[in-house]
C-alpha atoms as a PDB file:
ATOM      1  CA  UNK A   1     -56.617  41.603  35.901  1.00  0.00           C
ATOM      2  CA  UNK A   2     -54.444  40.836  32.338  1.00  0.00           C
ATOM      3  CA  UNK A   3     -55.902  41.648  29.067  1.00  0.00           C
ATOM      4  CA  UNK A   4     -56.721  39.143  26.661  1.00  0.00           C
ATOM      5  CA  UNK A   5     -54.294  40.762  24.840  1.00  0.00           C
ATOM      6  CA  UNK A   6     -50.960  40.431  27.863  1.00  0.00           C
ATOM      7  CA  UNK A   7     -52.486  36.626  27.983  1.00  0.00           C
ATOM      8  CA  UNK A   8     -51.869  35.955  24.239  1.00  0.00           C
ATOM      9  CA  UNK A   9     -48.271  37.825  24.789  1.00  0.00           C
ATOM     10  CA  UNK A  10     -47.285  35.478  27.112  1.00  0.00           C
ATOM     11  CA  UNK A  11     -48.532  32.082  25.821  1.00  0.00           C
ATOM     12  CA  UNK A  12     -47.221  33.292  22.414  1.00  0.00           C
ATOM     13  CA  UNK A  13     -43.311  34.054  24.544  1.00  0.00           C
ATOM     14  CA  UNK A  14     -43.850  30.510  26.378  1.00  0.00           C
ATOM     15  CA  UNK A  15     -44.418  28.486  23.096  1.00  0.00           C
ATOM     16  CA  UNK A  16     -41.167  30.143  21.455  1.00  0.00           C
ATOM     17  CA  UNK A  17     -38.863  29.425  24.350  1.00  0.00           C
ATOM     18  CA  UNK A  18     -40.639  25.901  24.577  1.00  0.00           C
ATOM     19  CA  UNK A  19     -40.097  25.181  20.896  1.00  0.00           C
ATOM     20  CA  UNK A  20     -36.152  26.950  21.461  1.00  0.00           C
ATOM     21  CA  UNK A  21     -35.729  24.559  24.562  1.00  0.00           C
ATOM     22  CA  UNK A  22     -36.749  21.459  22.010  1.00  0.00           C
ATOM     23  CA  UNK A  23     -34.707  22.583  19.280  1.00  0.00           C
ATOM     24  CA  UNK A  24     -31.637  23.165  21.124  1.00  0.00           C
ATOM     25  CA  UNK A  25     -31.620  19.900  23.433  1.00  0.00           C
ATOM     26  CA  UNK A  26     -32.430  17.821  19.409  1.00  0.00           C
ATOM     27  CA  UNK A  27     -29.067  19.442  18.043  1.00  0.00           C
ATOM     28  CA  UNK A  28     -27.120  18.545  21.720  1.00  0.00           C
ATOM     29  CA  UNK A  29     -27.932  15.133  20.864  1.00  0.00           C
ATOM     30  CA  UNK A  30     -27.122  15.245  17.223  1.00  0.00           C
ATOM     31  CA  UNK A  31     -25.260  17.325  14.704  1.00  0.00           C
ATOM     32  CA  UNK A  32     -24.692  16.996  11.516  1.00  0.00           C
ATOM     33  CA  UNK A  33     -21.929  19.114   9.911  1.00  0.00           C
ATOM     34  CA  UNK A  34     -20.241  18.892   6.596  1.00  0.00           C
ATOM     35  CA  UNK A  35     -16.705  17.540   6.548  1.00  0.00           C
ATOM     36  CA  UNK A  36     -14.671  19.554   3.760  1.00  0.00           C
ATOM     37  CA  UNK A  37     -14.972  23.751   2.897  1.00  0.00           C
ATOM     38  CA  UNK A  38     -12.914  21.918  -0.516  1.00  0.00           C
ATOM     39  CA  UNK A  39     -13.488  18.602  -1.056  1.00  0.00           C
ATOM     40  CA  UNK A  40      -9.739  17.460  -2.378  1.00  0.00           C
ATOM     41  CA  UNK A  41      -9.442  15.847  -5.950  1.00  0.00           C
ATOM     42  CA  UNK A  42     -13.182  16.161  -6.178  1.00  0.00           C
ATOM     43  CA  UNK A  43     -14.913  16.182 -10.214  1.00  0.00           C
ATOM     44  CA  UNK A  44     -17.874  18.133 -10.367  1.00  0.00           C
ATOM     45  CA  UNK A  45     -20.522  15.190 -11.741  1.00  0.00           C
ATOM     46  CA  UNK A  46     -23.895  17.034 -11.780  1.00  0.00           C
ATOM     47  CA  UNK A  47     -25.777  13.900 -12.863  1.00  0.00           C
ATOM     48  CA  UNK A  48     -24.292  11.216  -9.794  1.00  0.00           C
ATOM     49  CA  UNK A  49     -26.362  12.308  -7.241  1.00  0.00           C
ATOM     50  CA  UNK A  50     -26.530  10.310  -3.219  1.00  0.00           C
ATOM     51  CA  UNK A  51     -29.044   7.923  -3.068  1.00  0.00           C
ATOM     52  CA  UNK A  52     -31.118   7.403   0.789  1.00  0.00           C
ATOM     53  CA  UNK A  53     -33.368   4.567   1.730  1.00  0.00           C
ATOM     54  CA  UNK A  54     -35.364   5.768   4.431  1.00  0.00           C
ATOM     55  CA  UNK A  55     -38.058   3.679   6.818  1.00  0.00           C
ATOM     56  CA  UNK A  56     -40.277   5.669   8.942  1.00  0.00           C
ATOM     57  CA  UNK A  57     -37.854   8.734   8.436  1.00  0.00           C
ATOM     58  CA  UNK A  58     -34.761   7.499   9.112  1.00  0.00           C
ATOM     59  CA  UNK A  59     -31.941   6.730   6.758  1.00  0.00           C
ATOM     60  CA  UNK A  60     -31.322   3.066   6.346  1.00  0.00           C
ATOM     61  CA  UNK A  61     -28.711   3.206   4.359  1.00  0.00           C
ATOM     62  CA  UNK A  62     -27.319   5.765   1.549  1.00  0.00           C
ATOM     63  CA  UNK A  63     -24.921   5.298  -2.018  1.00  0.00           C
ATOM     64  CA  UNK A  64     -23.529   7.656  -4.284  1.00  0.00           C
ATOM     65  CA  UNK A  65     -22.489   9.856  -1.229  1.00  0.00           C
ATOM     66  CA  UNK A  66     -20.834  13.089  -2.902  1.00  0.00           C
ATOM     67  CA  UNK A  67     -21.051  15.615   0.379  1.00  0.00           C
ATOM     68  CA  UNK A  68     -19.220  13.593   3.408  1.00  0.00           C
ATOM     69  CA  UNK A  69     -20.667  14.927   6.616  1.00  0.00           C
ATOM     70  CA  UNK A  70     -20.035  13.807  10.217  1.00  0.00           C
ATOM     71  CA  UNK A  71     -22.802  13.723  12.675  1.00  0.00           C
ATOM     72  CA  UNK A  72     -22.057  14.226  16.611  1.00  0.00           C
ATOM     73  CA  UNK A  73     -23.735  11.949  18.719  1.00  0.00           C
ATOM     74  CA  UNK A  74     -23.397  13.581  23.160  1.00  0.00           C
ATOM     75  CA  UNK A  75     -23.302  11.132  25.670  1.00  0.00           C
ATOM     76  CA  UNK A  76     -25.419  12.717  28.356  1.00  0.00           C
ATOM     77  CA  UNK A  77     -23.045  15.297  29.954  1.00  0.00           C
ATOM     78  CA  UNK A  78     -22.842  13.651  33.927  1.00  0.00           C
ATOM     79  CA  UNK A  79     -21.586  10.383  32.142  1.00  0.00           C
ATOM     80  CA  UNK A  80     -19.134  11.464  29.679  1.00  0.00           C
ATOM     81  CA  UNK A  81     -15.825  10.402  29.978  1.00  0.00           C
ATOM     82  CA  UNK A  82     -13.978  12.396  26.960  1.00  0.00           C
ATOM     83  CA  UNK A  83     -13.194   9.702  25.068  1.00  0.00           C
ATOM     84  CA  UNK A  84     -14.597   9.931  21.392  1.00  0.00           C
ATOM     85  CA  UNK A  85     -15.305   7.000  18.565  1.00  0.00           C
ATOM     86  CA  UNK A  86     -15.457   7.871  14.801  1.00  0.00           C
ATOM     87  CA  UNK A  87     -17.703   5.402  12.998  1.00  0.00           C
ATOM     88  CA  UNK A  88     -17.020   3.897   9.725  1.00  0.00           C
ATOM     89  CA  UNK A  89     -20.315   2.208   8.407  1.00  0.00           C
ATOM     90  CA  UNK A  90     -19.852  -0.992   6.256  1.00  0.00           C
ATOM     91  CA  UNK A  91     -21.138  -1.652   2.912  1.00  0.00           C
ATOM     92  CA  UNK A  92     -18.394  -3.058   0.555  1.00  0.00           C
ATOM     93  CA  UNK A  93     -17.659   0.455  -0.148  1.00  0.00           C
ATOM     94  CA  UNK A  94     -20.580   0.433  -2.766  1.00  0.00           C
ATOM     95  CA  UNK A  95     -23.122   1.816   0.147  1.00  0.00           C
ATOM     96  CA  UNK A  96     -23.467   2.741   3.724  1.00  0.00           C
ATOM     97  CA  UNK A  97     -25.572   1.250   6.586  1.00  0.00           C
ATOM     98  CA  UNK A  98     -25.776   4.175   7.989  1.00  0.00           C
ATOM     99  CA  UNK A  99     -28.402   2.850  10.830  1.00  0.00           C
ATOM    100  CA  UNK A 100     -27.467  -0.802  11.597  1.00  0.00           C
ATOM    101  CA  UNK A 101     -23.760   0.345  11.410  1.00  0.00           C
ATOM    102  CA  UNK A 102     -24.431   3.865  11.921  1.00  0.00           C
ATOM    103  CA  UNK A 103     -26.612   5.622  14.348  1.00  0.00           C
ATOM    104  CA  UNK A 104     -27.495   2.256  16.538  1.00  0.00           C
ATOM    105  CA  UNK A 105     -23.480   1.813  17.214  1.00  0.00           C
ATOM    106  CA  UNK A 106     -24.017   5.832  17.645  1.00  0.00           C
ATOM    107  CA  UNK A 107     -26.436   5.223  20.284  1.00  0.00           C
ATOM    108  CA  UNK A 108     -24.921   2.507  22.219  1.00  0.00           C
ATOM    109  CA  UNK A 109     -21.703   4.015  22.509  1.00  0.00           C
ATOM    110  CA  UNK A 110     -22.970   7.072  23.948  1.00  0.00           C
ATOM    111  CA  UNK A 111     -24.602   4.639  26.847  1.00  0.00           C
ATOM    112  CA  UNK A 112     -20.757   4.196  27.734  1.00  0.00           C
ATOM    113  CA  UNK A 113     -19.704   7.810  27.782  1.00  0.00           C
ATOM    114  CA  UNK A 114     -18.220   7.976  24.686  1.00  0.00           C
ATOM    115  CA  UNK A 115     -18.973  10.931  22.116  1.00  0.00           C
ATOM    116  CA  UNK A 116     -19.413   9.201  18.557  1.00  0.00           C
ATOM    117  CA  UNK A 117     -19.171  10.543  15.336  1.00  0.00           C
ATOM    118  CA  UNK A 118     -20.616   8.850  12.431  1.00  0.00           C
ATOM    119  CA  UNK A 119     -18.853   9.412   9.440  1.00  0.00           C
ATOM    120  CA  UNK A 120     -21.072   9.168   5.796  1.00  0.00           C
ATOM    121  CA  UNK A 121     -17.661   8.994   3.723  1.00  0.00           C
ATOM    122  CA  UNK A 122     -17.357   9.074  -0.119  1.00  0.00           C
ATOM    123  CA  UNK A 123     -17.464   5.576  -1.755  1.00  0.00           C
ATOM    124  CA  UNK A 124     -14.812   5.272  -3.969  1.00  0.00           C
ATOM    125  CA  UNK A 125     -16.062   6.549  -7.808  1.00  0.00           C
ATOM    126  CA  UNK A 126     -14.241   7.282 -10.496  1.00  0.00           C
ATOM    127  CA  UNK A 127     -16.628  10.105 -11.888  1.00  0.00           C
ATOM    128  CA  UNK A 128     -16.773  11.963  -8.846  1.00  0.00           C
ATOM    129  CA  UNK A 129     -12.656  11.639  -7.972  1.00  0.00           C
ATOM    130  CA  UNK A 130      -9.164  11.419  -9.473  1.00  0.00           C
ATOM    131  CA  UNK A 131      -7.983   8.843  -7.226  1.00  0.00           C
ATOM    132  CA  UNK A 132     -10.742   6.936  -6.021  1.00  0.00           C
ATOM    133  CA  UNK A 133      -8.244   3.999  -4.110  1.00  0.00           C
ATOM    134  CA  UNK A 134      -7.736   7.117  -1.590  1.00  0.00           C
ATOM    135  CA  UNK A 135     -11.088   9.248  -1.798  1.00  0.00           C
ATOM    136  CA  UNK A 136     -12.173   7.499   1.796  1.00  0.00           C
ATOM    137  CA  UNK A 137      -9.068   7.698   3.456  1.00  0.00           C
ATOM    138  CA  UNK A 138      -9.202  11.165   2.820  1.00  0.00           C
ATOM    139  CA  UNK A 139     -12.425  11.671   4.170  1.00  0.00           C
ATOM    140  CA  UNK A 140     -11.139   9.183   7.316  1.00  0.00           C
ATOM    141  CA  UNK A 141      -7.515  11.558   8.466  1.00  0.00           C
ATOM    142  CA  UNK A 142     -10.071  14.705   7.665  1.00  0.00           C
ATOM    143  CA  UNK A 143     -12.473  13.851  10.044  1.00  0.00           C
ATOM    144  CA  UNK A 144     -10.041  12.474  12.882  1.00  0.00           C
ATOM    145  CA  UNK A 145      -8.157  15.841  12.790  1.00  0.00           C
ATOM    146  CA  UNK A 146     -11.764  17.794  12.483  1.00  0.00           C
ATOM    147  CA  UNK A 147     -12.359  15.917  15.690  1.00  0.00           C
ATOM    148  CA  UNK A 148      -9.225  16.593  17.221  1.00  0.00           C
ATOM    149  CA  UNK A 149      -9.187  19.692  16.537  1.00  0.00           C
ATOM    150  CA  UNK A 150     -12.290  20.998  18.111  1.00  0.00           C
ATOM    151  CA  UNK A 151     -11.434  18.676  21.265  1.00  0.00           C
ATOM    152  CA  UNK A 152     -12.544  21.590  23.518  1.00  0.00           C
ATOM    153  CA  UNK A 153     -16.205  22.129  21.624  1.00  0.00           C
ATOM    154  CA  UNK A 154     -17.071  18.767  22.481  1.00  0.00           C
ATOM    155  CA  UNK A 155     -15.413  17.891  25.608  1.00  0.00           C
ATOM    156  CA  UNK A 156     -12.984  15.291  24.508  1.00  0.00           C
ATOM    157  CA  UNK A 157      -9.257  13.988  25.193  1.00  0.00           C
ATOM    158  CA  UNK A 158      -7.415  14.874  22.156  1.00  0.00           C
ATOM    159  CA  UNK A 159      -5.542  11.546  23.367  1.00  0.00           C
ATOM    160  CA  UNK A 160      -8.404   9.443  23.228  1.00  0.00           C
ATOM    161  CA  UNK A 161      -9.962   9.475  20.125  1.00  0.00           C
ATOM    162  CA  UNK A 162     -11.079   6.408  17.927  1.00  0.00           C
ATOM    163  CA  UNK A 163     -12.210   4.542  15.445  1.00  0.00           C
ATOM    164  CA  UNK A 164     -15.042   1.483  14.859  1.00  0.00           C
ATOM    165  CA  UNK A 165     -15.548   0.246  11.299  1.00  0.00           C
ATOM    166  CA  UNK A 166     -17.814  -2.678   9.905  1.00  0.00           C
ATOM    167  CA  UNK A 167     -16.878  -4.789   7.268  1.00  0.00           C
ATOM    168  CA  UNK A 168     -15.765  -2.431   4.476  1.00  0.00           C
ATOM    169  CA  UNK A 169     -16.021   0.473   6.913  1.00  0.00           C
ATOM    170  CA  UNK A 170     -13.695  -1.972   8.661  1.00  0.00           C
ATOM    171  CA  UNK A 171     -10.885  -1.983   5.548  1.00  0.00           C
ATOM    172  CA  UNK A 172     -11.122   1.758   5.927  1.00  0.00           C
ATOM    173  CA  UNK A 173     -10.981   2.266   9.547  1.00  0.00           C
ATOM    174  CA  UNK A 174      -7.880  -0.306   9.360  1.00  0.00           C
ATOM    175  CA  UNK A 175      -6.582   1.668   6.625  1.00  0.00           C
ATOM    176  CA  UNK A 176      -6.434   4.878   8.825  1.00  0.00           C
ATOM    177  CA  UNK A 177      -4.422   3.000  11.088  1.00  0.00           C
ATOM    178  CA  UNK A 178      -2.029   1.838   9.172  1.00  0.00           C
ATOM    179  CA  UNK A 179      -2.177   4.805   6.454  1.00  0.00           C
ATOM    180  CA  UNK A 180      -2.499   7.828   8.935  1.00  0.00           C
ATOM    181  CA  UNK A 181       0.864   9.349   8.144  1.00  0.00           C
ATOM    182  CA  UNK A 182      -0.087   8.844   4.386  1.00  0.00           C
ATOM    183  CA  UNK A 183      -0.419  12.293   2.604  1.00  0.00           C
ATOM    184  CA  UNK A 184      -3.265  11.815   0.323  1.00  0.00           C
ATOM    185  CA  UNK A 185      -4.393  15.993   0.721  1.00  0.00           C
ATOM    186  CA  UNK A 186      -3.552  19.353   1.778  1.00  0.00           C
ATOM    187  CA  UNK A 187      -5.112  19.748   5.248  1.00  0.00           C
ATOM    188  CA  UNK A 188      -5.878  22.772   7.076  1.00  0.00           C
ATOM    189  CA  UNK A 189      -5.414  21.246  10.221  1.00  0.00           C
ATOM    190  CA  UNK A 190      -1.757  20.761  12.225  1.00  0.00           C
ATOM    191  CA  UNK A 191      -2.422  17.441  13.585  1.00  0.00           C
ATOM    192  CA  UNK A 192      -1.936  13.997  13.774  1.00  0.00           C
ATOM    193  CA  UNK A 193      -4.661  11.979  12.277  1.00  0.00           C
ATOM    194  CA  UNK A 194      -3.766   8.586  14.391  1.00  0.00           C
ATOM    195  CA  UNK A 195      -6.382   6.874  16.167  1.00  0.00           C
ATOM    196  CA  UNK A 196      -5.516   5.936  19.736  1.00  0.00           C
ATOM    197  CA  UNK A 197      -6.860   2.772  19.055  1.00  0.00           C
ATOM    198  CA  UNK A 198      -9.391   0.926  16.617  1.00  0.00           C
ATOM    199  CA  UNK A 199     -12.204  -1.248  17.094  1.00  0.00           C
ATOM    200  CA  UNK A 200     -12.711  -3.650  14.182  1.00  0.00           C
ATOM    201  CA  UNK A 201     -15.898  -5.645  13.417  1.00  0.00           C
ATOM    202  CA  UNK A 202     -16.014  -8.587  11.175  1.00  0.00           C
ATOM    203  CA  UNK A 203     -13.443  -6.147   8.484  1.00  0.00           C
ATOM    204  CA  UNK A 204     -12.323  -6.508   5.347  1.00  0.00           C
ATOM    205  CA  UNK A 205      -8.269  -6.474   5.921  1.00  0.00           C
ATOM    206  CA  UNK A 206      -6.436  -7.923   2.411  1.00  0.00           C
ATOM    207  CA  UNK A 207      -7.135  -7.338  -0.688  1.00  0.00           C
ATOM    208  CA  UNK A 208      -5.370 -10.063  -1.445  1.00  0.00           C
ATOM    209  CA  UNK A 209      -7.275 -12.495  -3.902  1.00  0.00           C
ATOM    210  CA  UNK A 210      -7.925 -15.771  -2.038  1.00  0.00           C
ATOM    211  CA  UNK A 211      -9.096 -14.047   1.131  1.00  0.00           C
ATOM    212  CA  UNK A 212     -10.501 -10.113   0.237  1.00  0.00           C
ATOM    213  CA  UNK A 213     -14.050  -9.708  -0.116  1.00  0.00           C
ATOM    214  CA  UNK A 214     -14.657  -9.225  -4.254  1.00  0.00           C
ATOM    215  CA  UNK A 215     -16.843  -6.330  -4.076  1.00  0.00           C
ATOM    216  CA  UNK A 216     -14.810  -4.234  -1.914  1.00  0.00           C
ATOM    217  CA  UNK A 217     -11.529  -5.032  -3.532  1.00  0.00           C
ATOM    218  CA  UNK A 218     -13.104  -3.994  -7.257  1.00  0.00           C
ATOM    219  CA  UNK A 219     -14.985  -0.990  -5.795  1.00  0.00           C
ATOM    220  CA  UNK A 220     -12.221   0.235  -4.217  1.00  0.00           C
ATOM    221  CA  UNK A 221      -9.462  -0.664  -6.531  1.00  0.00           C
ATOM    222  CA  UNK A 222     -10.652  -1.335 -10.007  1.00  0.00           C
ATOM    223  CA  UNK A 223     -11.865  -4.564 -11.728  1.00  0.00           C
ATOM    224  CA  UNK A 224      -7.884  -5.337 -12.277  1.00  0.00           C
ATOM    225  CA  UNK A 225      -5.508  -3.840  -9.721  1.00  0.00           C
ATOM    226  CA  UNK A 226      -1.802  -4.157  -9.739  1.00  0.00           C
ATOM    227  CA  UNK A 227       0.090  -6.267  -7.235  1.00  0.00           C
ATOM    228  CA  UNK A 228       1.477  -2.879  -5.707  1.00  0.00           C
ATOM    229  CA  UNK A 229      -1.925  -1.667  -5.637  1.00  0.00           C
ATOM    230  CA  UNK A 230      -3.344  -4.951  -3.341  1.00  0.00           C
ATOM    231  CA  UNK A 231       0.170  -4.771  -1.498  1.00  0.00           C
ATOM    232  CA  UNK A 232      -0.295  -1.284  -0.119  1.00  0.00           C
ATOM    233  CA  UNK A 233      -4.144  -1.689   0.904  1.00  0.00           C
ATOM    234  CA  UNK A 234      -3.594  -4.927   2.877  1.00  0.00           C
ATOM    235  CA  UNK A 235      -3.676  -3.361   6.229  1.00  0.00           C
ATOM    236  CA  UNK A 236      -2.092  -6.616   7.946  1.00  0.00           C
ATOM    237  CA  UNK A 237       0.924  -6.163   5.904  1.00  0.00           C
ATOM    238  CA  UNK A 238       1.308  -2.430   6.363  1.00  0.00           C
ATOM    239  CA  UNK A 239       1.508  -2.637  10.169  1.00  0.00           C
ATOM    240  CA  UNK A 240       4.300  -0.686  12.066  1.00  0.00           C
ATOM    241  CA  UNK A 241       4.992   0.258  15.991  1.00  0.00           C
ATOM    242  CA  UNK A 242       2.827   3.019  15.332  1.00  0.00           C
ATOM    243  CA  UNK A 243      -0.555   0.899  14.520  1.00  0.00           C
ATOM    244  CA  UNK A 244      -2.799   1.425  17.622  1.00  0.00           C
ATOM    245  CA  UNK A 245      -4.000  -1.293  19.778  1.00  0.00           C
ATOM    246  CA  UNK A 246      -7.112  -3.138  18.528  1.00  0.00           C
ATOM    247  CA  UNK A 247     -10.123  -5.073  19.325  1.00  0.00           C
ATOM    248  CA  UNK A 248     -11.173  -7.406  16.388  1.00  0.00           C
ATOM    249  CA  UNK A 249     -14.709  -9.307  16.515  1.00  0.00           C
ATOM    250  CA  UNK A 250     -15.508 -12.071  13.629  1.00  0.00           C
ATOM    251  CA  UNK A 251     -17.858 -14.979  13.223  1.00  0.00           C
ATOM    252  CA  UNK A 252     -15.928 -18.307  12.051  1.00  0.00           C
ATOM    253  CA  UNK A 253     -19.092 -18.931   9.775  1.00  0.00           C
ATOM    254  CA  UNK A 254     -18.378 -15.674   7.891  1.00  0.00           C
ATOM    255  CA  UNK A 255     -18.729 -16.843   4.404  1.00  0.00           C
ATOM    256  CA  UNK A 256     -19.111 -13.042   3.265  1.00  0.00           C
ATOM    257  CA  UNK A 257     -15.773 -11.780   4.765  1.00  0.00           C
ATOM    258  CA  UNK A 258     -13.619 -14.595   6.190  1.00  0.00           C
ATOM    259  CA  UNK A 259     -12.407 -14.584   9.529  1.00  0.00           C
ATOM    260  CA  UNK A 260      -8.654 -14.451   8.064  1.00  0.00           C
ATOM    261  CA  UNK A 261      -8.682 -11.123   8.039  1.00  0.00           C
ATOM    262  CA  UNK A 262      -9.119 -10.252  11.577  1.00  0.00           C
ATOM    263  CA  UNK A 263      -6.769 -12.961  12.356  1.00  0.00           C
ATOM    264  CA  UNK A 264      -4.027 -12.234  10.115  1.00  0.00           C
ATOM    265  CA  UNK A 265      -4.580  -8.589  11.415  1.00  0.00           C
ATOM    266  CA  UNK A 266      -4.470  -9.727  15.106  1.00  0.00           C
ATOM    267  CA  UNK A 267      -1.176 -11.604  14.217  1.00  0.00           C
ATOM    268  CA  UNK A 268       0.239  -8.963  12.580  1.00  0.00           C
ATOM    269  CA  UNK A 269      -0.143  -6.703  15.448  1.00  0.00           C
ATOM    270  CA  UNK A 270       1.171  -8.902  18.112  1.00  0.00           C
ATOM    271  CA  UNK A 271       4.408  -9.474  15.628  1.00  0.00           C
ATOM    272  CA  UNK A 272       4.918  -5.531  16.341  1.00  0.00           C
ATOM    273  CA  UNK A 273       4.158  -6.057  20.369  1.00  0.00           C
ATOM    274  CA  UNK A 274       0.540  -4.100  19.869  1.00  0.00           C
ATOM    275  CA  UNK A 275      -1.918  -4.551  22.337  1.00  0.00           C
ATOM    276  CA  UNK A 276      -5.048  -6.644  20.698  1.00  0.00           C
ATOM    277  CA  UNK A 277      -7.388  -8.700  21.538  1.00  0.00           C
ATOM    278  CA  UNK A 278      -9.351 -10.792  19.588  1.00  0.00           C
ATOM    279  CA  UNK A 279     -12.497 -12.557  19.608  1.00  0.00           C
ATOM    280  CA  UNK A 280     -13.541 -15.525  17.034  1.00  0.00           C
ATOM    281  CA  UNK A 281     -17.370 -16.307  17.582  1.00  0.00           C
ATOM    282  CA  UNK A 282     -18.163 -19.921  16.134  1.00  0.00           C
ATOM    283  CA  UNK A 283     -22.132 -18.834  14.968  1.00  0.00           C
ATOM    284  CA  UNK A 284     -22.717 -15.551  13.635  1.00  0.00           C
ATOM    285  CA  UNK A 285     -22.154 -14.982   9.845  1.00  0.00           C
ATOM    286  CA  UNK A 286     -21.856 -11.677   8.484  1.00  0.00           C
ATOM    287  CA  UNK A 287     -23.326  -8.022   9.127  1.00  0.00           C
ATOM    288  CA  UNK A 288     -24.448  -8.555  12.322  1.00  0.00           C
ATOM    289  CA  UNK A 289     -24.378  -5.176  13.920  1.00  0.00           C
ATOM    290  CA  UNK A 290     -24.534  -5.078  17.543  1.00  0.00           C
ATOM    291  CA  UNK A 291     -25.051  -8.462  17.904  1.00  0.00           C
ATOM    292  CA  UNK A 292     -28.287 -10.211  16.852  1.00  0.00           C
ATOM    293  CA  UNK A 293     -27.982 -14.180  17.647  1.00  0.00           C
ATOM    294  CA  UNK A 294     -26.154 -16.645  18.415  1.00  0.00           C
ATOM    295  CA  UNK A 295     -22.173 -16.562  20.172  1.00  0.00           C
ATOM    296  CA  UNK A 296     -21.490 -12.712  18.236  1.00  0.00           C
ATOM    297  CA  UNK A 297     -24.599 -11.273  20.279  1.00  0.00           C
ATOM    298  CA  UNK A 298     -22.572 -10.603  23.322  1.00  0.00           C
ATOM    299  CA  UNK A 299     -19.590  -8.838  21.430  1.00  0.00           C
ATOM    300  CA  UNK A 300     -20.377  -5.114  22.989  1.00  0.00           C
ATOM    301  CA  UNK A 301     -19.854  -6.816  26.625  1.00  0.00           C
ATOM    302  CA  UNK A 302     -16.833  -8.215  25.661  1.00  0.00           C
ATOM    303  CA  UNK A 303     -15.401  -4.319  24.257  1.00  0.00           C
ATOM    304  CA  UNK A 304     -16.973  -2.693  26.866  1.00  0.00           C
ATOM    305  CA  UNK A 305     -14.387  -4.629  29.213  1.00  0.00           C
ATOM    306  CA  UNK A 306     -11.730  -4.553  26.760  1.00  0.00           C
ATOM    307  CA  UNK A 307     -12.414  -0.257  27.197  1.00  0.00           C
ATOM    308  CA  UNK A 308     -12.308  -0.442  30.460  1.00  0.00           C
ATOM    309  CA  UNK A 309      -8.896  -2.410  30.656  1.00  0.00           C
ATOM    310  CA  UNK A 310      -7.802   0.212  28.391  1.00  0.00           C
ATOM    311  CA  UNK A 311      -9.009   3.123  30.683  1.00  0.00           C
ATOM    312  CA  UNK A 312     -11.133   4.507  27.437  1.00  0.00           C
ATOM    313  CA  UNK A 313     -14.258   4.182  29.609  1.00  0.00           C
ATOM    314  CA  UNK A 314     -14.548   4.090  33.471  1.00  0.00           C
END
């Protein structure tokens, strides 16, 4: 017969390896790890601290981010198919929706086999960085090399890696493709930070006046850029062989962020002979995730084919 004492022993060992068994399997399905050792150009600002709204314990949305961090989303191991999406969350670069844009795109990605990586970049602020035009694209070639280069770790194709943005995290995710051989930092990394391809919802694409969306072009590049300035951060006019094939998505009612942009993009692209595809919904309007109503709710079928064409996803 066991003592009380052997009893309590081994209910005590089964609750830690229980509680182990829980722990581990939570940080298999997400990870959060900071981006930068350094953070390049960065000014120390003790006061300008990030900002989270949170509902029922998850993040919503965040501002003022100061500490970029990517968080690793596993596809459940049977299904994966080693190819990987870094996610750019939209917000006119003046906040992240890190949920609706964020973790839910996280989520349904990793239902196709992809490993995602959400990335909570800087937002362009001139009291936290010297150059503030190129504070998120630095963030954006960091974390596609971080991701790249720890290929093995997560059991990805170093050839088929990336990229989603909404709306401003559009601009940015269009930005890496077009600015990916840009050198805006010292990296510790030896390699390339190209997406294989890009995946762009309802984006921001010009700064350009009479198309750009206001707050993105002022948060990003001052109240009063120069022509150069707008020039070089129009993505459809910095396209080059190199640019990697696309999938665009925009409503026609887009009042927010007109539809211009993905087509100018699109045209720009197959000007070069780069695979695209794009899709002009007639009822949607702006920010609408995954799809909520009307024509843009079926979007994710439509790139899940487009994926599968591509042999990103089986």
């Amino acid at each position: 017969m066991k003592t009380f004492a052997e009893i309590k022993l081994k209910k005590s060992l089964y609750l830690s390896f229980s509680l182990f068994g829980i722990i581990t399997n939570l940080h298999s399905q997400n990870e959060i790890l900071p981006l930068w050792n350094k953070i390049p150009d960065e000014i120390n600002a003790p006061d300008y601290k990030e900002k989270e709204d949170l509902k029922e314990g998850k993040i919503q949305r965040t501002s003022f981010v100061t500490v970029p961090t990517l968080s690793v989303f596993l596809p459940k191991e049977a299904k994966s198919n080693q190819t990987a999406v870094l996610i750019f969350p939209g917000g006119g670069y003046s906040h992240l929706s890190m949920d609706k844009e964020g973790t839910k795109v996280a989520e349904w990605l990793n239902t196709l086999g992809i490993t995602a990586f959400v990335l909570k970049y800087r937002l362009p602020s001139d009291l936290i960085m010297k150059n503030k035009s190129v504070g998120p694209l630095q963030d954006a070639q960091e974390a596609i090399r971080y991701m790249r280069s720890n290929a093995v770790k997560w059991n990805i194709d170093p050839k088929k890696i990336g990229t989603i943005g909404f709306s401003a995290g559009g601009h940015l995710a269009s930005t890496l493709a077009t600015h990916f051989d840009d050198k805006v930092y010292e990296s510790n990394f030896n390699t390339s930070a190209r997406p294989d391809f890009s995946i762009l919802i309802y984006p921001v694409i010009s700064m350009e006046n009479n198309i750009t969306h206001k707050g993105s072009q002022t948060n990003l590049l001052g109240k009063d850029p120069s022509q150069a300035l707008i020039d070089n951060f129009s993505n459809d006019k910095k396209i080059t062989p190199q640019t990697p094939p696309t999938f665009l998505v925009h409503a026609s009612d887009d009042s927010a962020v007109l539809p211009e942009n993905s087509i100018n993009y699109y045209l720009g692209l197959k000007r070069k002979n780069i695979p695209a595809e794009l899709h002009i919904y007639e009822i949607g309007g702006h920010g609408f995730g995954l799809g909520v109503k009307d024509t843009s709710q079926f979007w994710t079928n439509d790139c899940k084919e487009w994926l599968k064409i591509n042999h990103y996803i089986f």
